[in-house]
Structure formats: structure tokens, C-alpha cells
C-alpha atoms as a PDB file:
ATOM      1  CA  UNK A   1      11.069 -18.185   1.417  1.00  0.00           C
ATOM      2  CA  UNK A   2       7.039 -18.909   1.731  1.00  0.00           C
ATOM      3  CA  UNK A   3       6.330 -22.676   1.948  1.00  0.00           C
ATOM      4  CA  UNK A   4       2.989 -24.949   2.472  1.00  0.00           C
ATOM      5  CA  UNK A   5       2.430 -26.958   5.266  1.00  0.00           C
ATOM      6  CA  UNK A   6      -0.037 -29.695   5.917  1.00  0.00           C
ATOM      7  CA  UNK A   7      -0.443 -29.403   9.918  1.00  0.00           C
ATOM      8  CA  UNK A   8      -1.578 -32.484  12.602  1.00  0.00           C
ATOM      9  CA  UNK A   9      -5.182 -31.342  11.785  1.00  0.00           C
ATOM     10  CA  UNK A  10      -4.380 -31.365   7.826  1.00  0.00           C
ATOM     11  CA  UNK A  11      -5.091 -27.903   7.605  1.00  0.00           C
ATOM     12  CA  UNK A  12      -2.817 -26.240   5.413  1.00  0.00           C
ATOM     13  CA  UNK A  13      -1.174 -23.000   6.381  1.00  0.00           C
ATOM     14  CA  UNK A  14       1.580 -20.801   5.011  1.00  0.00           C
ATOM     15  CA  UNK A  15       5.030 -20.596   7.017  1.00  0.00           C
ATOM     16  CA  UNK A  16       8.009 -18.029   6.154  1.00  0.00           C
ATOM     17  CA  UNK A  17      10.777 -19.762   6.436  1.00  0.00           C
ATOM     18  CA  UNK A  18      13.555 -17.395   8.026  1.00  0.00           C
ATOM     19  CA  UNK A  19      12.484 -15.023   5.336  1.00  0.00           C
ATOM     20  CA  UNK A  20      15.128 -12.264   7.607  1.00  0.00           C
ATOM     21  CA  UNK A  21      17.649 -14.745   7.531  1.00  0.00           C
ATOM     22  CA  UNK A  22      17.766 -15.114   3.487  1.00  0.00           C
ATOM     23  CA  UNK A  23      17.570 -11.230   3.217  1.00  0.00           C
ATOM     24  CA  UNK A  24      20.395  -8.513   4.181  1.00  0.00           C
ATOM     25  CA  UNK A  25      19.047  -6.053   5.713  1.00  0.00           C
ATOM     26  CA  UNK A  26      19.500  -4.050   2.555  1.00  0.00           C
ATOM     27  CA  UNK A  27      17.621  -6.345   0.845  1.00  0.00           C
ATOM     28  CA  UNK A  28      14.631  -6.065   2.531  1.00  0.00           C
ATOM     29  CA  UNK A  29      14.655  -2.263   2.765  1.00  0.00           C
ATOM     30  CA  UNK A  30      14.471  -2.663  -1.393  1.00  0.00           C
ATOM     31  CA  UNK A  31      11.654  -5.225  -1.316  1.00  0.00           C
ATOM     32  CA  UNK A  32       9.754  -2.592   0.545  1.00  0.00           C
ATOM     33  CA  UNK A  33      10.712   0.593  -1.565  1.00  0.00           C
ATOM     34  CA  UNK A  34       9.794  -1.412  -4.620  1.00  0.00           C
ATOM     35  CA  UNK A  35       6.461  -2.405  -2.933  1.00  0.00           C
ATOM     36  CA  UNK A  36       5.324   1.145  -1.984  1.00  0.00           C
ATOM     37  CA  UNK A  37       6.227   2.038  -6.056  1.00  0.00           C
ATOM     38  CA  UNK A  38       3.758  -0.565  -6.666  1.00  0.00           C
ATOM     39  CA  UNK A  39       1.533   0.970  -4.569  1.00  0.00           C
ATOM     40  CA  UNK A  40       2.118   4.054  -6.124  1.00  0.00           C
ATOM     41  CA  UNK A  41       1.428   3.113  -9.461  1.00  0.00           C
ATOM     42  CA  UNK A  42      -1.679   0.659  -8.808  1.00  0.00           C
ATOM     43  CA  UNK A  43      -3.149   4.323  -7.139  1.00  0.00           C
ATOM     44  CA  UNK A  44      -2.400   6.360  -9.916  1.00  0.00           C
ATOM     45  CA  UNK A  45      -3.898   3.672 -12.159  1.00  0.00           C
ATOM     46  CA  UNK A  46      -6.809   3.665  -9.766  1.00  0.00           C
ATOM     47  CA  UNK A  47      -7.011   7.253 -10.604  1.00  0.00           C
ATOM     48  CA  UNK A  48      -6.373   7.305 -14.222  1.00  0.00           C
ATOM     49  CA  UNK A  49      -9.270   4.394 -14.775  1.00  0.00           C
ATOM     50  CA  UNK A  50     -11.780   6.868 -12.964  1.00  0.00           C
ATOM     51  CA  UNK A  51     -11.291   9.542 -15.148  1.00  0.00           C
ATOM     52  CA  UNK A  52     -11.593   6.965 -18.024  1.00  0.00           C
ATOM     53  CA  UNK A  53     -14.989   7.915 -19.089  1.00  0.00           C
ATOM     54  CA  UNK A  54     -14.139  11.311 -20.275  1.00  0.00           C
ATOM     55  CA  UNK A  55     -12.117   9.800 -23.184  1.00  0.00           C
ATOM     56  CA  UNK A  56     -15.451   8.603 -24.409  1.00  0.00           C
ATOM     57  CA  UNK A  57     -17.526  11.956 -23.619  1.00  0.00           C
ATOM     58  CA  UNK A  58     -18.800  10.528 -20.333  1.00  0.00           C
ATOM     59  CA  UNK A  59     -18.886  12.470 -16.948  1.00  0.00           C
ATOM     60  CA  UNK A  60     -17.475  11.658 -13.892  1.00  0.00           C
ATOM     61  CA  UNK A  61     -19.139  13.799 -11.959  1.00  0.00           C
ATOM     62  CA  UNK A  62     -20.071  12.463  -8.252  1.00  0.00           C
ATOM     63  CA  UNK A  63     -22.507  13.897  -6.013  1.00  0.00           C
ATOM     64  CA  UNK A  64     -21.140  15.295  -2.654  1.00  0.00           C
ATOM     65  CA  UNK A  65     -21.724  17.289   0.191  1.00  0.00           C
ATOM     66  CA  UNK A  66     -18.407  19.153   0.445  1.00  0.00           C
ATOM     67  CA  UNK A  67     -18.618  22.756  -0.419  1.00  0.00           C
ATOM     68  CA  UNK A  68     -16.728  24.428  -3.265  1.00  0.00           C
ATOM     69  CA  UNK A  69     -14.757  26.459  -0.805  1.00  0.00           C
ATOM     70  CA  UNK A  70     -13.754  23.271   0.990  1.00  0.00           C
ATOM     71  CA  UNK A  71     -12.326  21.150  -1.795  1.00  0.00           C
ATOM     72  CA  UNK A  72      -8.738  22.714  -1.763  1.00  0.00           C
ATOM     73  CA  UNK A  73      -8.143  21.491   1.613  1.00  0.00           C
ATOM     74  CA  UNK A  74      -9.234  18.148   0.340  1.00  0.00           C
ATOM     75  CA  UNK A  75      -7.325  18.338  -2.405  1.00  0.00           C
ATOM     76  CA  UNK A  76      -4.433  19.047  -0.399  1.00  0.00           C
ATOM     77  CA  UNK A  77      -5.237  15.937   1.885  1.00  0.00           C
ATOM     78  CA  UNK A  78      -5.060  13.930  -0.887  1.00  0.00           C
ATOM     79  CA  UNK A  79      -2.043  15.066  -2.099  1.00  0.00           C
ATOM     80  CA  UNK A  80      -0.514  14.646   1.249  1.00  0.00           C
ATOM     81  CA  UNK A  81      -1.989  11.024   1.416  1.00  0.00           C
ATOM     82  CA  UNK A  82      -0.021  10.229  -2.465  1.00  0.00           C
ATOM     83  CA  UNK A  83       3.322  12.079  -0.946  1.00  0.00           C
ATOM     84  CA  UNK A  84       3.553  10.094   2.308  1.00  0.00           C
ATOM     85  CA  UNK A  85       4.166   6.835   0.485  1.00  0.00           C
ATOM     86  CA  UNK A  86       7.067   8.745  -2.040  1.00  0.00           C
ATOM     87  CA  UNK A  87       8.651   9.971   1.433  1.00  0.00           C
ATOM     88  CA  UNK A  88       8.273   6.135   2.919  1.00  0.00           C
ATOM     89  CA  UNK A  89       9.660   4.843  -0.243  1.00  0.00           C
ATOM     90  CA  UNK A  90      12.706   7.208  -0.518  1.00  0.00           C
ATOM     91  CA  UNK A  91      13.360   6.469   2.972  1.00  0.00           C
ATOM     92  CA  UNK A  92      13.764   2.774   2.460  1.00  0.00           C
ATOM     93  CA  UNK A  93      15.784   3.545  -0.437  1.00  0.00           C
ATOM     94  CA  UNK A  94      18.216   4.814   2.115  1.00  0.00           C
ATOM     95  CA  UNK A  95      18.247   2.626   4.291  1.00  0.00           C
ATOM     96  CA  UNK A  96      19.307  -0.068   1.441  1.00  0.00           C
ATOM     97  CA  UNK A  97      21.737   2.592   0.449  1.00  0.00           C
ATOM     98  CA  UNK A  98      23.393   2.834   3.979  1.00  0.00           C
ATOM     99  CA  UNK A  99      22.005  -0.123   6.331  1.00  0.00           C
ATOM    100  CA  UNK A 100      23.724   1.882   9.357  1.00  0.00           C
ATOM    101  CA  UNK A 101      22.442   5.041   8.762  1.00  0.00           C
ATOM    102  CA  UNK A 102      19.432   6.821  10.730  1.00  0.00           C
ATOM    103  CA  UNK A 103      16.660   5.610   8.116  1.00  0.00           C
ATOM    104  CA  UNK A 104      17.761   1.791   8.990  1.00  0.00           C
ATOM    105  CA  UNK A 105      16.901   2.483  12.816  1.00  0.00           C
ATOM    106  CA  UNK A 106      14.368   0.747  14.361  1.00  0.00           C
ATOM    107  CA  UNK A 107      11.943   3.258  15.227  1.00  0.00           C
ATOM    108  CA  UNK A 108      12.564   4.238  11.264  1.00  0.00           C
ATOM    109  CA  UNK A 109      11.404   0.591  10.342  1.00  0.00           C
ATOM    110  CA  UNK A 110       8.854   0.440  13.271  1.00  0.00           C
ATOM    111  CA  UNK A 111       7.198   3.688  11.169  1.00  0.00           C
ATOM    112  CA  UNK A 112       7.132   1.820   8.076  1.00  0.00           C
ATOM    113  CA  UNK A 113       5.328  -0.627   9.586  1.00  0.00           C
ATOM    114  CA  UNK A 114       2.729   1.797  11.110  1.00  0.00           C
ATOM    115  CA  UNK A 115       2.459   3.803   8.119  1.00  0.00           C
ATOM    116  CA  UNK A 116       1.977   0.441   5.891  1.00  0.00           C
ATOM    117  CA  UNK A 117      -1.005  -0.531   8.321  1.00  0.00           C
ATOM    118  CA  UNK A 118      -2.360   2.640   8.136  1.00  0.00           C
ATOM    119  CA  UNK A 119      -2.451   2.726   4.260  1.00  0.00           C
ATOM    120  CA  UNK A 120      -3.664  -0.632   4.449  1.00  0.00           C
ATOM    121  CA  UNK A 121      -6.853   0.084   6.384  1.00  0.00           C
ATOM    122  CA  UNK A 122      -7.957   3.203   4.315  1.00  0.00           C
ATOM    123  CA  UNK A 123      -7.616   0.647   1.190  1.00  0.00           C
ATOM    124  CA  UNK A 124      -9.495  -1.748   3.038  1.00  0.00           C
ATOM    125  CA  UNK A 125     -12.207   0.961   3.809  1.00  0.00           C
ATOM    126  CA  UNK A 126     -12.258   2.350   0.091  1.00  0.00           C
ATOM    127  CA  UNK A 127     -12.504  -0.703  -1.265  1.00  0.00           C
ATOM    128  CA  UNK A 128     -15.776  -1.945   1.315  1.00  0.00           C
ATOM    129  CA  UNK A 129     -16.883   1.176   0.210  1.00  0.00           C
ATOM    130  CA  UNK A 130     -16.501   0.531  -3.216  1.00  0.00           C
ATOM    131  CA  UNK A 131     -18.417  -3.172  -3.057  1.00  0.00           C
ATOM    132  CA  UNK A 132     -21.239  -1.829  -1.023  1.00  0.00           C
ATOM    133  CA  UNK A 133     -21.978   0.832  -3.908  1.00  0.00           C
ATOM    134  CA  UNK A 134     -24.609  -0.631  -5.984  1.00  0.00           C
ATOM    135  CA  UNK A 135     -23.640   1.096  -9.271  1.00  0.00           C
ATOM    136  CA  UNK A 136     -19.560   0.548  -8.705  1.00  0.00           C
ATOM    137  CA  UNK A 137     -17.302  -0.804 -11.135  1.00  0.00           C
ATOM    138  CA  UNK A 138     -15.816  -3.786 -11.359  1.00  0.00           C
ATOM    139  CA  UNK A 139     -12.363  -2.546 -12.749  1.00  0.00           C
ATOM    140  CA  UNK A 140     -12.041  -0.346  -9.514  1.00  0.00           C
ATOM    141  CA  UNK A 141     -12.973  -3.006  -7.088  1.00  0.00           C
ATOM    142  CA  UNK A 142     -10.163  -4.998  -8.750  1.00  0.00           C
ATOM    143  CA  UNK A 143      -7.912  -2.417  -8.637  1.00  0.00           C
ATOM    144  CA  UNK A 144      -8.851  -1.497  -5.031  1.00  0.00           C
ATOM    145  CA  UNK A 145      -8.396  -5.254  -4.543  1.00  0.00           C
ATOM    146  CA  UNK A 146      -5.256  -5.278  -5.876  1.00  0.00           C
ATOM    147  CA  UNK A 147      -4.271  -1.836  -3.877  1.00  0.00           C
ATOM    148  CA  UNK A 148      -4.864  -4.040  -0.630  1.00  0.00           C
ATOM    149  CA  UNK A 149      -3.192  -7.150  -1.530  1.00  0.00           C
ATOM    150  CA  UNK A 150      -0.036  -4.768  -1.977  1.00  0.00           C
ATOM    151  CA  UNK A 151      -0.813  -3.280   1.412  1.00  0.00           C
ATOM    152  CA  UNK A 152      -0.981  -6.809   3.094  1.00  0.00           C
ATOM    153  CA  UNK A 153       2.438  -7.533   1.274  1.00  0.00           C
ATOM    154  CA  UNK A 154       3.708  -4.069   2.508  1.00  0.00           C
ATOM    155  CA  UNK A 155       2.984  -4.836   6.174  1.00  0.00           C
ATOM    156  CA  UNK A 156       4.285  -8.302   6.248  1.00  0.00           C
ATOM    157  CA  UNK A 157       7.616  -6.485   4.991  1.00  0.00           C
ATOM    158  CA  UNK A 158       7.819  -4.025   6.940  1.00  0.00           C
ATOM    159  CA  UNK A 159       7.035  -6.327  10.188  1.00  0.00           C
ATOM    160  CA  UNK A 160       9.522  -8.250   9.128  1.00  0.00           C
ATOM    161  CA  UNK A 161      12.300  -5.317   8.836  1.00  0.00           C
ATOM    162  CA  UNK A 162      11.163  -3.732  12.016  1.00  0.00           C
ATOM    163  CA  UNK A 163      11.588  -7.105  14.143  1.00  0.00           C
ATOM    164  CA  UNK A 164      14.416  -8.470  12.248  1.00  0.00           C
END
């Protein structure tokens, strides 16, 4: 449970309240599989609101430097980058499944957590990226906003699973 708290200095600041003690393990594992779908779907929404112009005979074309012969392998890296999460989020599935089993471990939850701050900081780079482009739009820098605000939520989860 999140509460408010006025401190001596009257500053407020946010406290979790024993947050691992109100959650089984199990529990938590779910919160986290249920936050990398939301991941997953803000992304492919990200995605799908890119390609957005073409429905009204727009391009959306970009200009780049990466050779033709080059853009399978990043294709592939960005499929790899959209699978990770599915793997992370099937994982945790497990581990709510079976809370004793090898995908409960810590070094299993310690990953998470790595993983989650991982994904967090390319969001955080797309979406300075994104602001710093003069021409950007808004709808993705919300989105990308969004994307990161789930990755914040994802690594306070996690951290709490890995230490708890």
C-alpha cells in the first residue's frame, strides 16, 4: 500500500507501506507479468500510431543512414528487443504458478529487475529523443511517456520481488 507523508520539513514524500508484506509472493510475480503486458501493448500501440499516417495516404518514411543490406539485422534486433519482455513476462507467470520453482529464485527475480532497468533506460532515451525532435508528435511523446511510467512501475516491482 502507497501512502503520503508530510515529513519534519513538511515536504511530502511517498512511503510503501510493507507493500511485500500485503503481497504473496505469487502475487507479486502477477503484478509484474501483468505490467510487462502493459508494456507490451503500450509498444505495439507506439508502433501502430506511427504507421497511422498511411491510413490517410501519408508516408512514414524516415531518413537514415543504415544501408538496405543492414536493415534485417535491425529488424531482427528489434524483434529480439519485443520478445525479451514476452520471455520476462512468461517467466513471472511461473513463478506465480509455482512460487518454489526455479523462475521464483532470486537470481530469477534479481534478472527481472535488471532487465526492467534496462528497458527502462532505452524508453527513457527514445523518449529524450523523441522531445528533442523539433517536428515530433505529441501522441508519441505521450505514449513514450506513458512507456516509461510503466517501466518505473516495472522496476519498483521487480525490486521489490528480488529483495523481498
Amino acid at each position: 500500500m502507497a501512502g503520503i507523508r508530510v515529513n519534519e520539513m513538511g515536504l511530502f514524500s511517498v512511503a510503501l507501506l510493507s507493500v511485500v508484506d500485503v503481497l504473496p509472493p505469487a502475487g507479486q510475480a502477477l503484478r509484474i507479468a501483468a505490467l510487462w503486458i502493459a508494456w507490451l501493448i503500450v509498444m505495439l500501440f507506439h508502433v501502430e500510431l506511427g504507421l497511422m499516417p498511411l491510413f490517410h495516404g501519408r508516408s512514414v518514411q524516415i531518413e537514415t543512414d543504415v544501408p538496405v543490406a543492414r536493415l534485417p539485422r535491425l529488424f531482427m534486433a528489434m524483434l529480439l528487443y519485443l520478445m525479451v519482455p514476452v520471455v520476462a513476462m512468461l517467466l513471472a507467470f511461473h513463478a506465480a504458478a509455482d512460487p518454489q520453482s526455479w523462475s521464483a529464485a532470486s537470481s530469477w527475480r534479481g534478472a527481472q529487475w535488471w532487465l526492467s532497468l534496462l528497458y527502462t533506460l532505452t524508453n527513457l532515451v527514445h523518449l529524450t529523443a523523441d522531445i528533442r525532435i523539433p517536428d515530433a508528435r505529441r501522441d508519441q511523446i505521450v505514449l513514450m511517456s506513458f512507456l516509461t511510467l510503466i517501466g518505473l512501475m516495472l522496476n519498483v516491482e521487480t525490486w521489490l520481488w528480488w529483495r523481498g
